[in-house]
PDB file of N, CA and C in Angstrom:
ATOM      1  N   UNK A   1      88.979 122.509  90.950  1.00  0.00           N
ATOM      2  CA  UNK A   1      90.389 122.521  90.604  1.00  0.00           C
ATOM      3  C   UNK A   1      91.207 122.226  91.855  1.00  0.00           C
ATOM      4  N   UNK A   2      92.346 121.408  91.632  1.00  0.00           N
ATOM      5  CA  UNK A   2      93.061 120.625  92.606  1.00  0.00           C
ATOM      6  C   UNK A   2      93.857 122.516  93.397  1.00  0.00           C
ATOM      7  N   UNK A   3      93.908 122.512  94.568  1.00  0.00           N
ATOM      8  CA  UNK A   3      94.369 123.910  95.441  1.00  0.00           C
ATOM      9  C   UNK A   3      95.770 123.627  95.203  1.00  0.00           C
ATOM     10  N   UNK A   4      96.149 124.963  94.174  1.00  0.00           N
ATOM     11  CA  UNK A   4      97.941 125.062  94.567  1.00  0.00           C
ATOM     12  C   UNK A   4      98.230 125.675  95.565  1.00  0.00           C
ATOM     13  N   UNK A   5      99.449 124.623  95.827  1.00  0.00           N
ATOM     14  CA  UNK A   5     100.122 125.240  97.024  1.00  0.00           C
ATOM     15  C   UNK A   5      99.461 124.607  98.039  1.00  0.00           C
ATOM     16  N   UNK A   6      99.017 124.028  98.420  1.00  0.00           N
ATOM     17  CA  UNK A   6      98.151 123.023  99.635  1.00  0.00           C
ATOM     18  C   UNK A   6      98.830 121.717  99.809  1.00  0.00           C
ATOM     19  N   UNK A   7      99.427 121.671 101.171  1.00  0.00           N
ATOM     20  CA  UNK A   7     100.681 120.588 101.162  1.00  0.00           C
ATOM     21  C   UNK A   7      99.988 119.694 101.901  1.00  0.00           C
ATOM     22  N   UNK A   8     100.467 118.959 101.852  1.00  0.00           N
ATOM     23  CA  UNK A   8      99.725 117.566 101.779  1.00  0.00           C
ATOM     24  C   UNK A   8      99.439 117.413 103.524  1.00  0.00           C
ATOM     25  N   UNK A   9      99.833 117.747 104.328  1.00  0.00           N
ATOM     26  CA  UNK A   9      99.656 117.791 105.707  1.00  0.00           C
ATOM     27  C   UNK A   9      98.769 118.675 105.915  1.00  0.00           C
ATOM     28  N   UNK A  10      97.856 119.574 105.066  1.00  0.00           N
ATOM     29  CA  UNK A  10      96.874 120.400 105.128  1.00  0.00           C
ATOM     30  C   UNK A  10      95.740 119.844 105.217  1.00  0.00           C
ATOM     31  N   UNK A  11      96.303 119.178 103.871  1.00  0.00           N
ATOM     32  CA  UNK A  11      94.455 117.908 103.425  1.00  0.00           C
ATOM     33  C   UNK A  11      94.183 117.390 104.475  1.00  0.00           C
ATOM     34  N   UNK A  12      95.355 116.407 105.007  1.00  0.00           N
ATOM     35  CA  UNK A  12      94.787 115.479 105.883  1.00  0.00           C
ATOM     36  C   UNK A  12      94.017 115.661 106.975  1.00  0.00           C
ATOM     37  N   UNK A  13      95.230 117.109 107.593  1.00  0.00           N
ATOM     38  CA  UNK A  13      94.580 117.510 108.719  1.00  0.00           C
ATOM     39  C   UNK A  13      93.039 118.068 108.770  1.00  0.00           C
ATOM     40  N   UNK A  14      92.314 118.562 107.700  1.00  0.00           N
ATOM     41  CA  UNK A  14      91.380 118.884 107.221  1.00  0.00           C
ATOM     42  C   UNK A  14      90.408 117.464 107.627  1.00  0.00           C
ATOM     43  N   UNK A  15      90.770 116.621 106.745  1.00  0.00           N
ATOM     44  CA  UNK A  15      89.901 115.670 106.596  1.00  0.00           C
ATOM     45  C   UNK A  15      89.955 115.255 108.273  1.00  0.00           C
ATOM     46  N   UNK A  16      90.364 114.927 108.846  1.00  0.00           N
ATOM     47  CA  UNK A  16      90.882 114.634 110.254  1.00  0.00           C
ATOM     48  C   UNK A  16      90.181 115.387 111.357  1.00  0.00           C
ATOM     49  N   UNK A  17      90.036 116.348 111.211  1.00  0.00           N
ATOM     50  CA  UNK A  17      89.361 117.536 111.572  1.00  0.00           C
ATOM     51  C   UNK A  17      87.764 116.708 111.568  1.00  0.00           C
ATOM     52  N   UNK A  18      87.043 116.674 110.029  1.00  0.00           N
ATOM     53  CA  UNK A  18      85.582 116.349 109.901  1.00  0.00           C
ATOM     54  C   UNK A  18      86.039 114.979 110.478  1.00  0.00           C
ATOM     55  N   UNK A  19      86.048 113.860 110.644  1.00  0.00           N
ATOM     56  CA  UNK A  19      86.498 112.562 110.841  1.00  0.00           C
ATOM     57  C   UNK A  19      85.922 112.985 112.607  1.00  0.00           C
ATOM     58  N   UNK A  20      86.790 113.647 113.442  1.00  0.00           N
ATOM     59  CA  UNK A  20      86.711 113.418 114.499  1.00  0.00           C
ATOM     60  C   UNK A  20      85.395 114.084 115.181  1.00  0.00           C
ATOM     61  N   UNK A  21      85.249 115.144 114.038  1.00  0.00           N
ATOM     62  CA  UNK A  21      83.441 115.945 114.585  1.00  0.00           C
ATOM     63  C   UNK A  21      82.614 114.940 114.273  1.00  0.00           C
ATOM     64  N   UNK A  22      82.873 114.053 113.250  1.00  0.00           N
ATOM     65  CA  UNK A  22      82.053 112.899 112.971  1.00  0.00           C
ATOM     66  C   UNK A  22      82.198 111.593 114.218  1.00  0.00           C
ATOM     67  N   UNK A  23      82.746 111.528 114.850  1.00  0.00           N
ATOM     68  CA  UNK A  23      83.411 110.627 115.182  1.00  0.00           C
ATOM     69  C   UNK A  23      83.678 109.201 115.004  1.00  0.00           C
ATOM     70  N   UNK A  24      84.434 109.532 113.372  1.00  0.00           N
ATOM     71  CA  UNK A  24      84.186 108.091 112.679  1.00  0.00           C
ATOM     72  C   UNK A  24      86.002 107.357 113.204  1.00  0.00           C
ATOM     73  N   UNK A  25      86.363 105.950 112.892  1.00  0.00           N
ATOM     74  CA  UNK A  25      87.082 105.715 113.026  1.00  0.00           C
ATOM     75  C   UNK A  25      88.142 105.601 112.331  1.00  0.00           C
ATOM     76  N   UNK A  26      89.139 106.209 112.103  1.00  0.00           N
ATOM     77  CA  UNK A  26      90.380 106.353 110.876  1.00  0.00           C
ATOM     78  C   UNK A  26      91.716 106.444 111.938  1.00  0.00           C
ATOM     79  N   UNK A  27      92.325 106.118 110.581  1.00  0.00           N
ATOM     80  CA  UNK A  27      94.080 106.175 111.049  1.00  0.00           C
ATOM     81  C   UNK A  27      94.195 107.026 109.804  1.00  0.00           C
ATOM     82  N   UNK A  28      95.922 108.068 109.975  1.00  0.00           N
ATOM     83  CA  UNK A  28      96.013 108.672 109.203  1.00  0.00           C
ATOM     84  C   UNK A  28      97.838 109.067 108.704  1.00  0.00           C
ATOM     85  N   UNK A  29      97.940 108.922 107.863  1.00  0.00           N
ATOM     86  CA  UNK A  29      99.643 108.826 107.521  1.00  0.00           C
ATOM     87  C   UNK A  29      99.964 109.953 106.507  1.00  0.00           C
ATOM     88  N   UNK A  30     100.390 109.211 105.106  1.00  0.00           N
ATOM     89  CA  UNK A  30     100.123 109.999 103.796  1.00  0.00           C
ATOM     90  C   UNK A  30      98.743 109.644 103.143  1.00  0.00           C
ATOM     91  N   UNK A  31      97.847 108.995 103.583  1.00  0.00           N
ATOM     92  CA  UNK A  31      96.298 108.926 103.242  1.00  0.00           C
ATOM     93  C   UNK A  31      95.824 108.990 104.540  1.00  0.00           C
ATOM     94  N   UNK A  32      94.214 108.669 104.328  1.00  0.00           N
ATOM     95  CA  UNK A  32      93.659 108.579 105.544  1.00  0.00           C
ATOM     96  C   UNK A  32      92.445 107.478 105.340  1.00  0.00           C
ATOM     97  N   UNK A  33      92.614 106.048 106.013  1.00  0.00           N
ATOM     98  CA  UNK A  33      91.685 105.267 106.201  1.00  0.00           C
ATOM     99  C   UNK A  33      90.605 105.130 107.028  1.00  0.00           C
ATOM    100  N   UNK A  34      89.662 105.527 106.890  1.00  0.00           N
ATOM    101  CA  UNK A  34      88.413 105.351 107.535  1.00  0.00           C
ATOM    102  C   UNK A  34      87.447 103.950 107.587  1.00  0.00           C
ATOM    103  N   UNK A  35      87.263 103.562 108.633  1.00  0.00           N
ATOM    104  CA  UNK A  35      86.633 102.085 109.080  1.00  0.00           C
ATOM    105  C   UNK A  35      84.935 102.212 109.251  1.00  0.00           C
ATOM    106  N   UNK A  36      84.698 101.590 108.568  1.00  0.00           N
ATOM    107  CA  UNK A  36      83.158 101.781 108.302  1.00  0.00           C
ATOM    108  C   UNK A  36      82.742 100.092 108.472  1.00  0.00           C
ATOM    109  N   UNK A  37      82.466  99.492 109.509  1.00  0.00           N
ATOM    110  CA  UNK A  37      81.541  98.194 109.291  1.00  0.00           C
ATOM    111  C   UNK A  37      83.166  97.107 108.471  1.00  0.00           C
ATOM    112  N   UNK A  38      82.681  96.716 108.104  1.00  0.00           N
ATOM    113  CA  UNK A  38      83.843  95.691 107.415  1.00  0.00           C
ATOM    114  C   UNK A  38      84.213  96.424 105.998  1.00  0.00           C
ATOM    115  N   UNK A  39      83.834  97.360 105.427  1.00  0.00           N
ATOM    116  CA  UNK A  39      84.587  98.347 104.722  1.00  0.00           C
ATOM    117  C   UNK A  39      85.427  99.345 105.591  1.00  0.00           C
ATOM    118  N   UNK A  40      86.351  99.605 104.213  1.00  0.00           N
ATOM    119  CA  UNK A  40      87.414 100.366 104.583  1.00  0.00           C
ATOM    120  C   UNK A  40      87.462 101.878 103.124  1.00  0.00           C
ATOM    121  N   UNK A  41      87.427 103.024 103.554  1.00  0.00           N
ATOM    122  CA  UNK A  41      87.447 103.812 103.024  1.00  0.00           C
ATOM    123  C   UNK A  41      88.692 104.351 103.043  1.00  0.00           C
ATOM    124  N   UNK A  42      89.288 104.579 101.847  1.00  0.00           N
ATOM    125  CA  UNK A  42      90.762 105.564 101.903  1.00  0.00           C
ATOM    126  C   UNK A  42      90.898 107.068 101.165  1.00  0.00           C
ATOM    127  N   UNK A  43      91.227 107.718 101.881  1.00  0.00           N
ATOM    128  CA  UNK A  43      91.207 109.264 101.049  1.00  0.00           C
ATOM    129  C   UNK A  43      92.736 109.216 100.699  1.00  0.00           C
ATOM    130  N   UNK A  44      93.141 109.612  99.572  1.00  0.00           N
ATOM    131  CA  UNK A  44      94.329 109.868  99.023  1.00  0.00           C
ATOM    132  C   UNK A  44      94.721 111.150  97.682  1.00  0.00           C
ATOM    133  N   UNK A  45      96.155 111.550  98.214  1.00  0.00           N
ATOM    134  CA  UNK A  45      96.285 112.771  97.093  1.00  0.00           C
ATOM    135  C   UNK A  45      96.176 112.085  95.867  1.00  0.00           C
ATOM    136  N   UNK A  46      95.966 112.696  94.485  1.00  0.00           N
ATOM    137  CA  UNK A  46      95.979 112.301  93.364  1.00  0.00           C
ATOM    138  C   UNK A  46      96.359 113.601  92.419  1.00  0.00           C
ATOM    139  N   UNK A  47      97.525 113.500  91.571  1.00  0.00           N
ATOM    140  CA  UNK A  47      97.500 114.583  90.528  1.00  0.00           C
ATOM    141  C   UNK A  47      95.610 115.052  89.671  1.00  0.00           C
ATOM    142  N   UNK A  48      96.003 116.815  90.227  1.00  0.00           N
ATOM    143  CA  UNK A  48      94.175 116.862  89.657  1.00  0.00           C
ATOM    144  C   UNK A  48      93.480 116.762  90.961  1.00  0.00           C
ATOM    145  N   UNK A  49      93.560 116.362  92.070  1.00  0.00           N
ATOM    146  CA  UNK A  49      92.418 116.305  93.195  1.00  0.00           C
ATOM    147  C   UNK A  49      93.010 115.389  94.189  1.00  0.00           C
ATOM    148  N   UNK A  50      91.723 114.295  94.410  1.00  0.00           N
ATOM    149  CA  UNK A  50      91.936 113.268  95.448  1.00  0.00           C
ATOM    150  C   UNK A  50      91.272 112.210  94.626  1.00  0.00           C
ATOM    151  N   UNK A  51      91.568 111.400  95.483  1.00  0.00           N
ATOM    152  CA  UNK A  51      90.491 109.731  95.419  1.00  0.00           C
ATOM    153  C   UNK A  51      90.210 109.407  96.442  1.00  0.00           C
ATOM    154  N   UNK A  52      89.129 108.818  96.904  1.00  0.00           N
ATOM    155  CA  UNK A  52      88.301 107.893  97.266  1.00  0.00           C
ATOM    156  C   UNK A  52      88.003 106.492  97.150  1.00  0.00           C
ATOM    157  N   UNK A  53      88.657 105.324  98.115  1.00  0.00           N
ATOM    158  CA  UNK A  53      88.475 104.203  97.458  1.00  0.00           C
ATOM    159  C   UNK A  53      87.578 103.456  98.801  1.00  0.00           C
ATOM    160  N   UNK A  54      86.354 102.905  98.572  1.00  0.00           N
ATOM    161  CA  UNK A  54      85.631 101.797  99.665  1.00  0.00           C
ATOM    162  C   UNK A  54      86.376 100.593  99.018  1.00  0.00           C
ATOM    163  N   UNK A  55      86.939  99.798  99.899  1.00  0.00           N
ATOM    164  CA  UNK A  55      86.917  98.773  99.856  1.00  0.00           C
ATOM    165  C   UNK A  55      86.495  97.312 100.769  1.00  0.00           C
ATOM    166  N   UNK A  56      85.843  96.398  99.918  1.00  0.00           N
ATOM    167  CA  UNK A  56      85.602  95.280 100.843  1.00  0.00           C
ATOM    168  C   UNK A  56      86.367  94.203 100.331  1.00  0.00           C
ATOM    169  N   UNK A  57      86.332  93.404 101.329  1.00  0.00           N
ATOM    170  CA  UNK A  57      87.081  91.979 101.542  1.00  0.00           C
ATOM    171  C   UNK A  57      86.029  91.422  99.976  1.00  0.00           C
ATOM    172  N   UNK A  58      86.322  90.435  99.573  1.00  0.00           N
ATOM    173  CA  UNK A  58      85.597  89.256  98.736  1.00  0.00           C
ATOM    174  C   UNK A  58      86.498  87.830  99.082  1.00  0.00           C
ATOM    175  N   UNK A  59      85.471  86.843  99.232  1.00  0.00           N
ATOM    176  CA  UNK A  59      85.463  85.558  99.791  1.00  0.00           C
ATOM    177  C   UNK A  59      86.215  84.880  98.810  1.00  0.00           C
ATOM    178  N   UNK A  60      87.387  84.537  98.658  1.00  0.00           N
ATOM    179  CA  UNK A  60      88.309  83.196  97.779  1.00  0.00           C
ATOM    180  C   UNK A  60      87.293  82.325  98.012  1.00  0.00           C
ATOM    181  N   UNK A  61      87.199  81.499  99.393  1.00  0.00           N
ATOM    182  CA  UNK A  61      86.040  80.432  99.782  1.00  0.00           C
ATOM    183  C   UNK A  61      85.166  80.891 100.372  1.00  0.00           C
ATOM    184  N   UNK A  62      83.966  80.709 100.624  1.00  0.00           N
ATOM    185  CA  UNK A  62      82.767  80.753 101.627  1.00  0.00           C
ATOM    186  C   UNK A  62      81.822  79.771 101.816  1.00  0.00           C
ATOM    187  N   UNK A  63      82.068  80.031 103.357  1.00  0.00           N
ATOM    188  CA  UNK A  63      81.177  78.604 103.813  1.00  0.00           C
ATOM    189  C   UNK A  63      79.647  79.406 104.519  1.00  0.00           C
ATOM    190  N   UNK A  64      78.390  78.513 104.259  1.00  0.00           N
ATOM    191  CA  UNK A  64      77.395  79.384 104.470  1.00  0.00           C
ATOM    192  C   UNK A  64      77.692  79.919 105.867  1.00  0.00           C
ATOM    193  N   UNK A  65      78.069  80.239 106.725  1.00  0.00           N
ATOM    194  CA  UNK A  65      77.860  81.063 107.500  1.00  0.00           C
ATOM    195  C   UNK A  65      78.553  82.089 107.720  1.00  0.00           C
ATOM    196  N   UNK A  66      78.898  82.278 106.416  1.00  0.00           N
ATOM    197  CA  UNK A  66      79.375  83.430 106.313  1.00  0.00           C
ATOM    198  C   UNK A  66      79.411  84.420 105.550  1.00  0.00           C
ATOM    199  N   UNK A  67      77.899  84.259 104.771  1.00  0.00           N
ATOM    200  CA  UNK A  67      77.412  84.605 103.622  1.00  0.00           C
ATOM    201  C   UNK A  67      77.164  85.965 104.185  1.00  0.00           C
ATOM    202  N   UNK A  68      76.118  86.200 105.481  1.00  0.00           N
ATOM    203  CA  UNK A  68      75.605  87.326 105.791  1.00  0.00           C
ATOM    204  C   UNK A  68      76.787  88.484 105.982  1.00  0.00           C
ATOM    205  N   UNK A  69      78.004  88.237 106.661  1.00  0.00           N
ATOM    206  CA  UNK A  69      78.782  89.176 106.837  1.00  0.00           C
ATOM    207  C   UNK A  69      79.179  89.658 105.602  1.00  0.00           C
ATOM    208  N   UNK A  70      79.750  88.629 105.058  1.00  0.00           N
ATOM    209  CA  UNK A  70      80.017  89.466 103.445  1.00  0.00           C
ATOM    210  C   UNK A  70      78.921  90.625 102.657  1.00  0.00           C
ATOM    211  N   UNK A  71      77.685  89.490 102.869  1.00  0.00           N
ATOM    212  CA  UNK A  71      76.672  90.427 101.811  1.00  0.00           C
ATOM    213  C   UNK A  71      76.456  91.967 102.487  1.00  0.00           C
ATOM    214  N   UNK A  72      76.763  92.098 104.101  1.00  0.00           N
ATOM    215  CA  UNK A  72      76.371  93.339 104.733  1.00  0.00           C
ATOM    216  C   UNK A  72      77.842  94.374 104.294  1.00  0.00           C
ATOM    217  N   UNK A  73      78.371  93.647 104.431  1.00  0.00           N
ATOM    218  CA  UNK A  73      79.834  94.563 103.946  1.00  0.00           C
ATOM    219  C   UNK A  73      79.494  95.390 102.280  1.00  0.00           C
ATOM    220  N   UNK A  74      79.293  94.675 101.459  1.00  0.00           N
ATOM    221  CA  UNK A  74      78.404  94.675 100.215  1.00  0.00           C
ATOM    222  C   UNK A  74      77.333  95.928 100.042  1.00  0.00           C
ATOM    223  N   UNK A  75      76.596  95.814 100.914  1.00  0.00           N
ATOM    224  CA  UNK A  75      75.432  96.719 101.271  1.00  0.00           C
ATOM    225  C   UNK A  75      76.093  97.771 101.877  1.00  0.00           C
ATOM    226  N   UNK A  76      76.801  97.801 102.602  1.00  0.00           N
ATOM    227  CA  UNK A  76      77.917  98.761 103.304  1.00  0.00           C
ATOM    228  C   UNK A  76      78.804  99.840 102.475  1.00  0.00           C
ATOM    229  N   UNK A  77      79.137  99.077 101.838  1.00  0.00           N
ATOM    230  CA  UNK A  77      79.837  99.766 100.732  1.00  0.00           C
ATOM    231  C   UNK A  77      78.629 100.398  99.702  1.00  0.00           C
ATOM    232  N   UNK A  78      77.883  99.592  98.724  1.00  0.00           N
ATOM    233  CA  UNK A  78      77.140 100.042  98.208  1.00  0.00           C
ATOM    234  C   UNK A  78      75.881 101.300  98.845  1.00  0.00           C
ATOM    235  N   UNK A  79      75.847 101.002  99.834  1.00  0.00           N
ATOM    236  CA  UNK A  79      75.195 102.556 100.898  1.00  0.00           C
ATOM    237  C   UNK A  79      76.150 103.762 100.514  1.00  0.00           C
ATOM    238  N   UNK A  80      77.228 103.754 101.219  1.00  0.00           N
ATOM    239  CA  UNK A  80      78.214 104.666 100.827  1.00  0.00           C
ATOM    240  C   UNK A  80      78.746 105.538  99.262  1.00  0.00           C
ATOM    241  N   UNK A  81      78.308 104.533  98.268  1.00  0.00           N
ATOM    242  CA  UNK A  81      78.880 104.778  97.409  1.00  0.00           C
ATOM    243  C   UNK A  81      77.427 105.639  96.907  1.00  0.00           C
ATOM    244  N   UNK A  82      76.394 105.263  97.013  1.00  0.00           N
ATOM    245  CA  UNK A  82      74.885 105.742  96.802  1.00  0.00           C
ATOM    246  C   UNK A  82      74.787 107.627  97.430  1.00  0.00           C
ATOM    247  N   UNK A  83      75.503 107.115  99.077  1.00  0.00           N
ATOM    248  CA  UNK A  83      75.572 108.473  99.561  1.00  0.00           C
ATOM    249  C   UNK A  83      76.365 109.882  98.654  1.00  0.00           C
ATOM    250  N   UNK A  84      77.592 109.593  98.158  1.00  0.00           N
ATOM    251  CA  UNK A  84      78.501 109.989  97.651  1.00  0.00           C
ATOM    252  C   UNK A  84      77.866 110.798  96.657  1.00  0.00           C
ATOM    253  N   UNK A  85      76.787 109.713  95.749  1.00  0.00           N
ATOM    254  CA  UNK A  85      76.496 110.404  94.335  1.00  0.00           C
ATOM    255  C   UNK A  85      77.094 110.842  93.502  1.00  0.00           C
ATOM    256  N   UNK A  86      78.717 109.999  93.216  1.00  0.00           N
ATOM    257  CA  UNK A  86      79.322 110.223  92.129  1.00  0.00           C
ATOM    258  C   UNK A  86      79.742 109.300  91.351  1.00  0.00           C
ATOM    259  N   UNK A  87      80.397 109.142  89.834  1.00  0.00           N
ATOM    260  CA  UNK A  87      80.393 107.900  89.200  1.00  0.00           C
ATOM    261  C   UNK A  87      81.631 107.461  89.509  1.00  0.00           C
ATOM    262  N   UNK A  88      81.679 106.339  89.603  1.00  0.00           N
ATOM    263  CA  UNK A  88      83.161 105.819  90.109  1.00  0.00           C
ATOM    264  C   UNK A  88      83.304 104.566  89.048  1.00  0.00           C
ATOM    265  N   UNK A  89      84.636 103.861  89.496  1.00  0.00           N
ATOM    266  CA  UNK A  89      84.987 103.104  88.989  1.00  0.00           C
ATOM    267  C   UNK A  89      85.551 101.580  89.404  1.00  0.00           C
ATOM    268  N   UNK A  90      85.809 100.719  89.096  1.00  0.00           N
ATOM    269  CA  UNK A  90      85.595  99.190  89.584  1.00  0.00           C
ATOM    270  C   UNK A  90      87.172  99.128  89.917  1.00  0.00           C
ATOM    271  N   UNK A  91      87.771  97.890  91.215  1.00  0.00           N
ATOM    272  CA  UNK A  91      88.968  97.812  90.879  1.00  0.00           C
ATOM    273  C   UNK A  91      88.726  96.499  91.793  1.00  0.00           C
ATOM    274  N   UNK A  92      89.606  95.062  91.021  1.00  0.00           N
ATOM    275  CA  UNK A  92      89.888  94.091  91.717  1.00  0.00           C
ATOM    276  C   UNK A  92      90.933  93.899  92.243  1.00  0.00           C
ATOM    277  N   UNK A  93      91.699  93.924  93.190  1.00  0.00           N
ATOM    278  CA  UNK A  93      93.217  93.858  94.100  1.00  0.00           C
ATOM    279  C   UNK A  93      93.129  92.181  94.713  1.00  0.00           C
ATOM    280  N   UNK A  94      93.942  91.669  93.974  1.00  0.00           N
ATOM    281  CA  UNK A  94      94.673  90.148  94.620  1.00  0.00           C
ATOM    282  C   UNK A  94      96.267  90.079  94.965  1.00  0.00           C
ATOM    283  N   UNK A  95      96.411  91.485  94.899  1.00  0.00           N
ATOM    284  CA  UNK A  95      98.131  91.364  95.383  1.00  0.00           C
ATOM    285  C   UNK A  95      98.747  91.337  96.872  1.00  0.00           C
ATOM    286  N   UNK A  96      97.846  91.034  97.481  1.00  0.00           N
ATOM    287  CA  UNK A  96      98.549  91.006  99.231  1.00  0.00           C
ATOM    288  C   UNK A  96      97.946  89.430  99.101  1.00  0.00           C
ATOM    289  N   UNK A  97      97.407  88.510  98.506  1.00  0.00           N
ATOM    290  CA  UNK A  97      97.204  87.453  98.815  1.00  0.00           C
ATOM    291  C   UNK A  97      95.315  87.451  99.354  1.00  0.00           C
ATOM    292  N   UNK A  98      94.825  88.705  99.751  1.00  0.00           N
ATOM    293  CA  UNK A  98      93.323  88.499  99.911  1.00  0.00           C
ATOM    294  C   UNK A  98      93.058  89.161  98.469  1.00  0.00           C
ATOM    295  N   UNK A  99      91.360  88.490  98.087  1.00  0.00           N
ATOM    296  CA  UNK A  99      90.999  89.684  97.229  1.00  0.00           C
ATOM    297  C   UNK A  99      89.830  91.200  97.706  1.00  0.00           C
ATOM    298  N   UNK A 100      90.388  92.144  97.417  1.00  0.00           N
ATOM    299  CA  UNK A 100      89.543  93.148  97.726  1.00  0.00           C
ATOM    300  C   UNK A 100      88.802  93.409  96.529  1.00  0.00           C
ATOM    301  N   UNK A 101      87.438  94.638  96.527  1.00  0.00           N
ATOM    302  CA  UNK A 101      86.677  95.177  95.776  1.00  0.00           C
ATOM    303  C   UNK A 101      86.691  96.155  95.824  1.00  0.00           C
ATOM    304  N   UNK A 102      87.230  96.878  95.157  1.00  0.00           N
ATOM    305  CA  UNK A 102      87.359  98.262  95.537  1.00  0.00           C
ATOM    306  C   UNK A 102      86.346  99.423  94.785  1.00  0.00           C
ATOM    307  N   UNK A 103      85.816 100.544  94.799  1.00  0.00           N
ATOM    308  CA  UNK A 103      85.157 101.298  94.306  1.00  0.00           C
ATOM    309  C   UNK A 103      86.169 102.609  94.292  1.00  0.00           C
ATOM    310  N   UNK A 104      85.738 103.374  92.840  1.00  0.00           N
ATOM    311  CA  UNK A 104      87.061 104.582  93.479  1.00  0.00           C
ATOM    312  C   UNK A 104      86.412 105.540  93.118  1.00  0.00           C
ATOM    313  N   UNK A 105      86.209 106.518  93.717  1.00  0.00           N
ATOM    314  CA  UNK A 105      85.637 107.791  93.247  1.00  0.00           C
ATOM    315  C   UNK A 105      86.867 109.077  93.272  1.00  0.00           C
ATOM    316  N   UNK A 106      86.499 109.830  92.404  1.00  0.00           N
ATOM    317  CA  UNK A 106      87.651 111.066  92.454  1.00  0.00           C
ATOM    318  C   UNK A 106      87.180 112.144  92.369  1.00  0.00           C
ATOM    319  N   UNK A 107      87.827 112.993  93.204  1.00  0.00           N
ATOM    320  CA  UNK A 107      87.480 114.289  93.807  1.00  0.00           C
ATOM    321  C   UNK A 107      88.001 115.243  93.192  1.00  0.00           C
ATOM    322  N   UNK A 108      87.886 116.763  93.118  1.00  0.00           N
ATOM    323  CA  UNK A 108      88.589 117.622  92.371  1.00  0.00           C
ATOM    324  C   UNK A 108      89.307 118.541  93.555  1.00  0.00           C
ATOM    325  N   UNK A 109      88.844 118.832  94.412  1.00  0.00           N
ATOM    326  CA  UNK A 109      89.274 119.946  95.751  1.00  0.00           C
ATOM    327  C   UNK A 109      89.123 119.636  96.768  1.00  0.00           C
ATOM    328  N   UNK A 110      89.670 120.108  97.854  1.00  0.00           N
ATOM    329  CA  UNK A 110      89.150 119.701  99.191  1.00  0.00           C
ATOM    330  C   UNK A 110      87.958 120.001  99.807  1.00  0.00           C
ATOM    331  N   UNK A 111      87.353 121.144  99.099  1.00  0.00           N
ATOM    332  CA  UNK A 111      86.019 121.384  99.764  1.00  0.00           C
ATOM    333  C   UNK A 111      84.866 120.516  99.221  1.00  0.00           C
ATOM    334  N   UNK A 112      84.970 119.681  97.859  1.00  0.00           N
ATOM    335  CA  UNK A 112      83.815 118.930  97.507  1.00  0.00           C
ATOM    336  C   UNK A 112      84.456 117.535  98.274  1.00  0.00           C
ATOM    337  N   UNK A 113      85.777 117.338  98.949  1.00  0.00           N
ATOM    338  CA  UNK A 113      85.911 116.259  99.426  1.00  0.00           C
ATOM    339  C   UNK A 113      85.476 116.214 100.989  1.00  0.00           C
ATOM    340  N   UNK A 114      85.356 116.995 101.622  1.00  0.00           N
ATOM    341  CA  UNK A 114      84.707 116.942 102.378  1.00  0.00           C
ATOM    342  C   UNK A 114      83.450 117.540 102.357  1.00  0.00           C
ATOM    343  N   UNK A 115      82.902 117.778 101.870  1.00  0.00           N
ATOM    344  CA  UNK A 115      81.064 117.789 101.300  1.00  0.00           C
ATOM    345  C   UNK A 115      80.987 115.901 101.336  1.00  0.00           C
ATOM    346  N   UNK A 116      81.810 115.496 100.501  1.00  0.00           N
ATOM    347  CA  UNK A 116      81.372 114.162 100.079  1.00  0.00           C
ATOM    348  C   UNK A 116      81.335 112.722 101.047  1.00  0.00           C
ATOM    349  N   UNK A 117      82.676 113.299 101.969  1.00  0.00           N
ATOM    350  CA  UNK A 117      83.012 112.511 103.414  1.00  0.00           C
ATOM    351  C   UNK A 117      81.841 112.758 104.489  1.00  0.00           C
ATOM    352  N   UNK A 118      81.494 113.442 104.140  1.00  0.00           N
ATOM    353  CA  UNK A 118      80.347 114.229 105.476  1.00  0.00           C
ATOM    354  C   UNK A 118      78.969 113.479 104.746  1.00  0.00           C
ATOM    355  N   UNK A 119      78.782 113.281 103.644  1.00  0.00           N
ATOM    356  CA  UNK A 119      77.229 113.072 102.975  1.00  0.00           C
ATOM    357  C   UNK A 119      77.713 111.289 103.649  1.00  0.00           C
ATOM    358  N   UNK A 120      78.705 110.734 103.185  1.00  0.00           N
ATOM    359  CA  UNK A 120      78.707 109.194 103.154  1.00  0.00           C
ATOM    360  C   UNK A 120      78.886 109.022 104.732  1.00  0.00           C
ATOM    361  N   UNK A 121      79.299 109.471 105.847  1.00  0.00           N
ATOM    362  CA  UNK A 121      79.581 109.107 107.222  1.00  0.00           C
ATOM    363  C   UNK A 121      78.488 109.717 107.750  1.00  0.00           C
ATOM    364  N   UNK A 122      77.231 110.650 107.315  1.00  0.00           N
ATOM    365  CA  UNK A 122      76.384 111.041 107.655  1.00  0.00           C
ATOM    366  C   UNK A 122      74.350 110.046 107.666  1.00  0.00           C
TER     367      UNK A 122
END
């Protein structure tokens, strides 16, 4: 169950907290993006809990040499999402002009969200 009364500068700092014992790489505002390889992970509030979104780049064009970076990003993400062990859901984003792939998983509390940040950066 989503913590009443837990203001939103709590979460983050929380998550921020494991992030830096991890010493993974993130920036942090009203979410918090974490840099993983050519994925990008975002933690965000959500009525009910949090979310979780990996996202990777996907190629408009590709020229072969640039097959491998993509497919590792791919594998990158799909590692992560394996780590997680939860069911998520698909999302295609073409509104900034690139297309992303996004994966979204959703969280219920802060303590299974960081259980879950710690299993995938681990």
């Amino acid at each position: 169950m989503f913590e009443e009364g837990l203001v939103s500068s709590e979460w983050i700092e929380s998550v921020k907290s494991l992030l830096k014992e991890l010493g993974a790489r993130f920036e942090a505002e009203e979410s918090v993006r974490i840099h993983i390889g050519d994925a990008v992970a975002e933690v965000m509030e959500r009525e009910g809990g949090f979310a979780v979104s990996i996202s990777i780049e996907v190629p408009k064009t590709l020229a072969l040499g640039e097959v491998d970076r993509y497919a590792d990003a791919y594998r990158e993400m799909l590692r992560l999402i394996a780590k997680a062990g939860l069911e998520l859901g698909y999302e295609l984003d073409t509104s900034i002009g690139y297309a992303f792939l996004r994966a979204v998983l959703t969280v219920k509390d802060l303590e299974e969200l960081l259980s879950i940040l710690k299993k995938m950066l681990s």
